[in-house]
Protein backbone atom coordinates (compact mmCIF):
# COMPACT_ATOMS: atom_id res chain seq x y z
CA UNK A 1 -5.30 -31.82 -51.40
CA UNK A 2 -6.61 -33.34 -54.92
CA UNK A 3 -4.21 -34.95 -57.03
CA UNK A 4 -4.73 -32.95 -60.55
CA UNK A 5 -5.73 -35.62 -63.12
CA UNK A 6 -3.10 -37.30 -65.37
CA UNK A 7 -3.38 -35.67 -68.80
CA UNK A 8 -1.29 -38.96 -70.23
CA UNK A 9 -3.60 -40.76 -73.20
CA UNK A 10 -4.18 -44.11 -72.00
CA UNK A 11 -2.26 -46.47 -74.67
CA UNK A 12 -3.81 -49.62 -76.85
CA UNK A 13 -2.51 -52.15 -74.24
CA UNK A 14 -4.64 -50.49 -71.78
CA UNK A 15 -7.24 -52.14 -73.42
CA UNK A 16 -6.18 -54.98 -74.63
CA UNK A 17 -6.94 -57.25 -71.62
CA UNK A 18 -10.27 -58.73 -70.44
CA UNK A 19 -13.32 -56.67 -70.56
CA UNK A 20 -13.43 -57.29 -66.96
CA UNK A 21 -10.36 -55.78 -65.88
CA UNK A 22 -10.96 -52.41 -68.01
CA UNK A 23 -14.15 -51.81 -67.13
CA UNK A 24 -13.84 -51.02 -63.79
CA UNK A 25 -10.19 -49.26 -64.37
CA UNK A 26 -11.94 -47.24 -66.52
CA UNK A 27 -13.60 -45.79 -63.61
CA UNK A 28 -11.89 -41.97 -62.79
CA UNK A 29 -10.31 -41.84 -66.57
CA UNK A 30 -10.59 -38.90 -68.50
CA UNK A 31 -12.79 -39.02 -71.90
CA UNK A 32 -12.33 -35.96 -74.03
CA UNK A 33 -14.38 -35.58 -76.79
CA UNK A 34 -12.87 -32.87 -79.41
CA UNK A 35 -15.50 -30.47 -81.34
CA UNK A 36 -15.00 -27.99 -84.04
CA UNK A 37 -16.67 -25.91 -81.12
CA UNK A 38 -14.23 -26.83 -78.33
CA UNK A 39 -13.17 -30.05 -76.51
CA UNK A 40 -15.37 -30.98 -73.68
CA UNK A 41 -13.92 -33.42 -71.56
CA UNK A 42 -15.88 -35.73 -68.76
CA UNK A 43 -14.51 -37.80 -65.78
CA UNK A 44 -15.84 -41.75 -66.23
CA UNK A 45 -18.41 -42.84 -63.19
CA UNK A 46 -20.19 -45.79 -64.71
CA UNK A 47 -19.51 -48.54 -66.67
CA UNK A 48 -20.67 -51.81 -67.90
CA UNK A 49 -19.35 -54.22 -69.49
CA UNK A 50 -19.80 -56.66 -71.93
CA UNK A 51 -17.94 -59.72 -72.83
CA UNK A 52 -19.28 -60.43 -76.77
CA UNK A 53 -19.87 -64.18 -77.86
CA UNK A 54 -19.66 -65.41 -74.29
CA UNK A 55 -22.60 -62.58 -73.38
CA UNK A 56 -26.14 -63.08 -74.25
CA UNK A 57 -26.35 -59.48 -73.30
CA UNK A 58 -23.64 -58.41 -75.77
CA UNK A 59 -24.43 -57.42 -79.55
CA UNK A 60 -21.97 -59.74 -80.56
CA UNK A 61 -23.76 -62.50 -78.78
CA UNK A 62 -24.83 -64.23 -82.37
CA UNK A 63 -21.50 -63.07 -83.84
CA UNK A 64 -19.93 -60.30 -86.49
CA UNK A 65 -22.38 -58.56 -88.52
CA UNK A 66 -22.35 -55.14 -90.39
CA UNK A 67 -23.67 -53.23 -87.05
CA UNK A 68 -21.04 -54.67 -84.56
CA UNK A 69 -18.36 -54.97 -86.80
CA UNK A 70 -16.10 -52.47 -84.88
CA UNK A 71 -16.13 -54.86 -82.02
CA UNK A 72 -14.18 -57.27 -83.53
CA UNK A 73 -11.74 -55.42 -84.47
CA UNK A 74 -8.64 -53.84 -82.61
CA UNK A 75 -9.00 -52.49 -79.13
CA UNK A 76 -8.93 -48.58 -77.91
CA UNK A 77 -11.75 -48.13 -81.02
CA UNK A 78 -14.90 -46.71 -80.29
CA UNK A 79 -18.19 -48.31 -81.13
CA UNK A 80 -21.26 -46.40 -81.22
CA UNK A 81 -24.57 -47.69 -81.95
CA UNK A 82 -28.32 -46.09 -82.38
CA UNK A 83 -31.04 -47.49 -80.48
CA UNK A 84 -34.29 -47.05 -79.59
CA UNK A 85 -35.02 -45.06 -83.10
CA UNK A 86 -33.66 -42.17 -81.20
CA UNK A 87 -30.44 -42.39 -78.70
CA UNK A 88 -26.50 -43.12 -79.48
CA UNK A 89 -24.74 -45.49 -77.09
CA UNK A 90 -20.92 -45.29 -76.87
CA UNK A 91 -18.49 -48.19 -76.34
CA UNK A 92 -15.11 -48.69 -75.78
CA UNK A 93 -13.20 -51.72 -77.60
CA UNK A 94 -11.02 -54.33 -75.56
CA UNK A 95 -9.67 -57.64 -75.83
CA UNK A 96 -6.97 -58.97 -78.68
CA UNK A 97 -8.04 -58.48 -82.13
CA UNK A 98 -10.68 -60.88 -83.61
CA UNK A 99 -12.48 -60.74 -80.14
CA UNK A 100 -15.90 -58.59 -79.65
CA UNK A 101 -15.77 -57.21 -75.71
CA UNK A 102 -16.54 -53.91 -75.29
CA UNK A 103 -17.16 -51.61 -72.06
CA UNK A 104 -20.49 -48.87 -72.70
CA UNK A 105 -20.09 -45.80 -71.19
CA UNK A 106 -22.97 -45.36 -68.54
CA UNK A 107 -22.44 -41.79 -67.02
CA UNK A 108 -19.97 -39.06 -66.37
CA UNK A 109 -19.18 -36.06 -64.96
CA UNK A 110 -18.42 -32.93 -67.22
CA UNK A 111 -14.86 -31.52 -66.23
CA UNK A 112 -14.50 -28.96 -69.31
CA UNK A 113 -16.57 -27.76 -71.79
CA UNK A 114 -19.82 -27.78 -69.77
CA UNK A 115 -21.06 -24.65 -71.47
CA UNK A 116 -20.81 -27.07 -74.66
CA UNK A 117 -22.14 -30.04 -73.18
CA UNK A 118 -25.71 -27.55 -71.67
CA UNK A 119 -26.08 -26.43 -75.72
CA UNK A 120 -26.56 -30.19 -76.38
CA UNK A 121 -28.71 -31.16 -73.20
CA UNK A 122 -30.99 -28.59 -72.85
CA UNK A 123 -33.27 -31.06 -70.63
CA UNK A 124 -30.50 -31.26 -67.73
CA UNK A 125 -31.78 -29.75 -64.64
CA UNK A 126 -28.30 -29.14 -63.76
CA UNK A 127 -24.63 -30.12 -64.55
CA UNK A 128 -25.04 -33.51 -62.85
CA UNK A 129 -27.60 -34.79 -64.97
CA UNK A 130 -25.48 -33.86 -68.31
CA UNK A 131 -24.22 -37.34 -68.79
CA UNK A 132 -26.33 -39.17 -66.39
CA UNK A 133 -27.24 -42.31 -68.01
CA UNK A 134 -25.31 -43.70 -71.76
CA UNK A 135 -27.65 -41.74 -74.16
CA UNK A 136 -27.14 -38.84 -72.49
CA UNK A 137 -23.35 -38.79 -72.12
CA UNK A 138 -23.26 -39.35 -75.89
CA UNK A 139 -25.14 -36.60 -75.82
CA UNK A 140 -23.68 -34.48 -74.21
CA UNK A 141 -20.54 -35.07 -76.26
CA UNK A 142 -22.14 -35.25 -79.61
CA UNK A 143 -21.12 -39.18 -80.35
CA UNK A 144 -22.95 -40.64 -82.96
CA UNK A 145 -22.68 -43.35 -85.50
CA UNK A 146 -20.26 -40.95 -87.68
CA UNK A 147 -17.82 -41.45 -84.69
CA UNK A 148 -18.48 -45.73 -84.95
CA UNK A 149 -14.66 -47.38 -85.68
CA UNK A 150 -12.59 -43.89 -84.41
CA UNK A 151 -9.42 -44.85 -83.02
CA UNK A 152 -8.94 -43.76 -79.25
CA UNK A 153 -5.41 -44.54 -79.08
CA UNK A 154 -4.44 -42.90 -82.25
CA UNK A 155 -1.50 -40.15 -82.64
CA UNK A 156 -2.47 -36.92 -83.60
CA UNK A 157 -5.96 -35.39 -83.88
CA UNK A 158 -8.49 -37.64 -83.11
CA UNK A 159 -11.95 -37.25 -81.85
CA UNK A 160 -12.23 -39.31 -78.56
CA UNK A 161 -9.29 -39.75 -76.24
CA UNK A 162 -8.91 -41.53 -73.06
CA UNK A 163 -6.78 -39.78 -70.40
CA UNK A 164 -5.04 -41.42 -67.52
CA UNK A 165 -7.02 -39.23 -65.19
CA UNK A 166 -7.57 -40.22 -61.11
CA UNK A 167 -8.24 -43.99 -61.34
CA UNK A 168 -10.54 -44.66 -58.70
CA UNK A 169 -9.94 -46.88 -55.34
CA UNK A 170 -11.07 -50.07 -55.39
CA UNK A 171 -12.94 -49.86 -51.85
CA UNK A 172 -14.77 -47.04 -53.90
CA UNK A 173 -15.88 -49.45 -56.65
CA UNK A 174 -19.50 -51.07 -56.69
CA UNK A 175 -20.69 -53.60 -58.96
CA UNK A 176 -24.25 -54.77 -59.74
CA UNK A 177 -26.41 -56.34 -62.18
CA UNK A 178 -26.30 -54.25 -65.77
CA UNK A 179 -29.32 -51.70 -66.58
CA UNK A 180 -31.91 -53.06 -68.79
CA UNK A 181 -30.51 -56.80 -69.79
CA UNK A 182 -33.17 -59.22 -69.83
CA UNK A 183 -32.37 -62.94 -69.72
CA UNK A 184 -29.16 -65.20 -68.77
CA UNK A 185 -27.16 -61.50 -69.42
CA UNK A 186 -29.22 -59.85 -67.28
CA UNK A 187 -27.84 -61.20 -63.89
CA UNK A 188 -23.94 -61.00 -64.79
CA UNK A 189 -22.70 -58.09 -62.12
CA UNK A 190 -21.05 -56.17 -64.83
CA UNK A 191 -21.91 -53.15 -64.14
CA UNK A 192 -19.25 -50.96 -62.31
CA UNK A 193 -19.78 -47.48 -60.93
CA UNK A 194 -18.20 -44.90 -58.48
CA UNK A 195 -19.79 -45.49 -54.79
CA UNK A 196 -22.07 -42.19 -53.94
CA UNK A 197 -21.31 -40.34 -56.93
CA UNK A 198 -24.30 -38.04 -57.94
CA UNK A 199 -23.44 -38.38 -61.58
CA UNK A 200 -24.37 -41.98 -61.51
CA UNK A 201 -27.77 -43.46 -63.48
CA UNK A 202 -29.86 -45.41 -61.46
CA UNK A 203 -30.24 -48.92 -61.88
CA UNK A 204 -33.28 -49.95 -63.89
CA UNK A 205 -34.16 -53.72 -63.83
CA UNK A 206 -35.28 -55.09 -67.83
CA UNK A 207 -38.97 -54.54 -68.73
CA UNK A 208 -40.45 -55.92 -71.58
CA UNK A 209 -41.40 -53.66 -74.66
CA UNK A 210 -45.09 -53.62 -75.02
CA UNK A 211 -46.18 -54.30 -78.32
CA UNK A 212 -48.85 -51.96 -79.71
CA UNK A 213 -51.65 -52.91 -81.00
């Protein structure tokens, strides 16, 4: 019999600890994402995370600017940033105030609102491939940079909540090298997923841009 997912919002201490203890405790939590269409909610499978001025793969790396400024701030905030030209990316804030760790949030698996999620993802070939990667799970749940600095933890109406969930075992826990970090960041195993989950991205070693000419 499955256990039906705690529907308790996870509190601010939850993430006020090391990146490298919520990132993987993350795995099996409940994000819901509330729309003036409907709340569409999706069950965490991958992680990474990423540990700020100790990380050459973090954005903090060189330390607070204008774009990362959420990061140093309280934890349980989200921070959402554009890349590419084209895609949002959405973190999770952790670690005492003043710090700059943050978890992204690598893929998911739609548990309500999936009829919302499709409107938004029109590519998926199916419901496994809604969230399937960070871009797409942002998405999928309409994050972008209007949603940078929202407080998870908050009371009330908010637009992104964390739910208790099913945490996930830890013999069904992997961990590998992060998607797509070049350099000394590149081979930190900080990357945390749910073992044979279909929702899962695959992992993509760092290649260089070319430059056009």
């Amino acid at each position: 019999m499955i256990a039906t997912p705690d529907r308790t919002p996870l509190p601010r201490e939850f993430f006020d600890r090391p990146v490298l203890e919520v990132a993987p405790d993350l795995l099996g939590r409940i994000l819901v994402r509330t729309t003036p269409d409907g709340p569409i909610a999706l069950r965490l499978t991958e992680v990474e995370a990423y540990d700020g001025e100790n990380d050459p793969g973090s954005h903090a790396y060189r330390g607070r600017t204008a774009r990362n400024d959420v990061m140093f701030g309280p934890p349980g905030h989200v921070y959402v940033y554009f890349t590419y030209g084209m895609w949002h990316c959405m973190n999770l804030v952790c670690g005492p105030d003043g710090t700059a760790s943050a978890v992204l949030l690598r893929a998911g698996e739609i548990v309500e609102g999936a009829e919302l999620a499709r409107k938004r993802r029109l590519s998926a070939r199916n419901d496994k491939e809604l969230a399937k990667g960070p871009a797409r799970l942002a998405t999928a749940l309409e994050v972008a940079r209007p949603l940078d600095g929202s407080d998870a933890c908050a009371l009330g109406d908010t637009p992104l909540r964390v739910l208790a969930g099913t945490p996930i075992t830890s013999d069904q826990v992997r961990n590998g090298p992060r998607t797509g970090v070049s350099g000394d960041g590149g081979v930190h195993p900080w990357r945390f997923w749910v073992a044979n989950d279909p929702t899962v991205s695959p992992y993509r070693a760092h290649t260089p841009r070319r430059r056009s000419s």
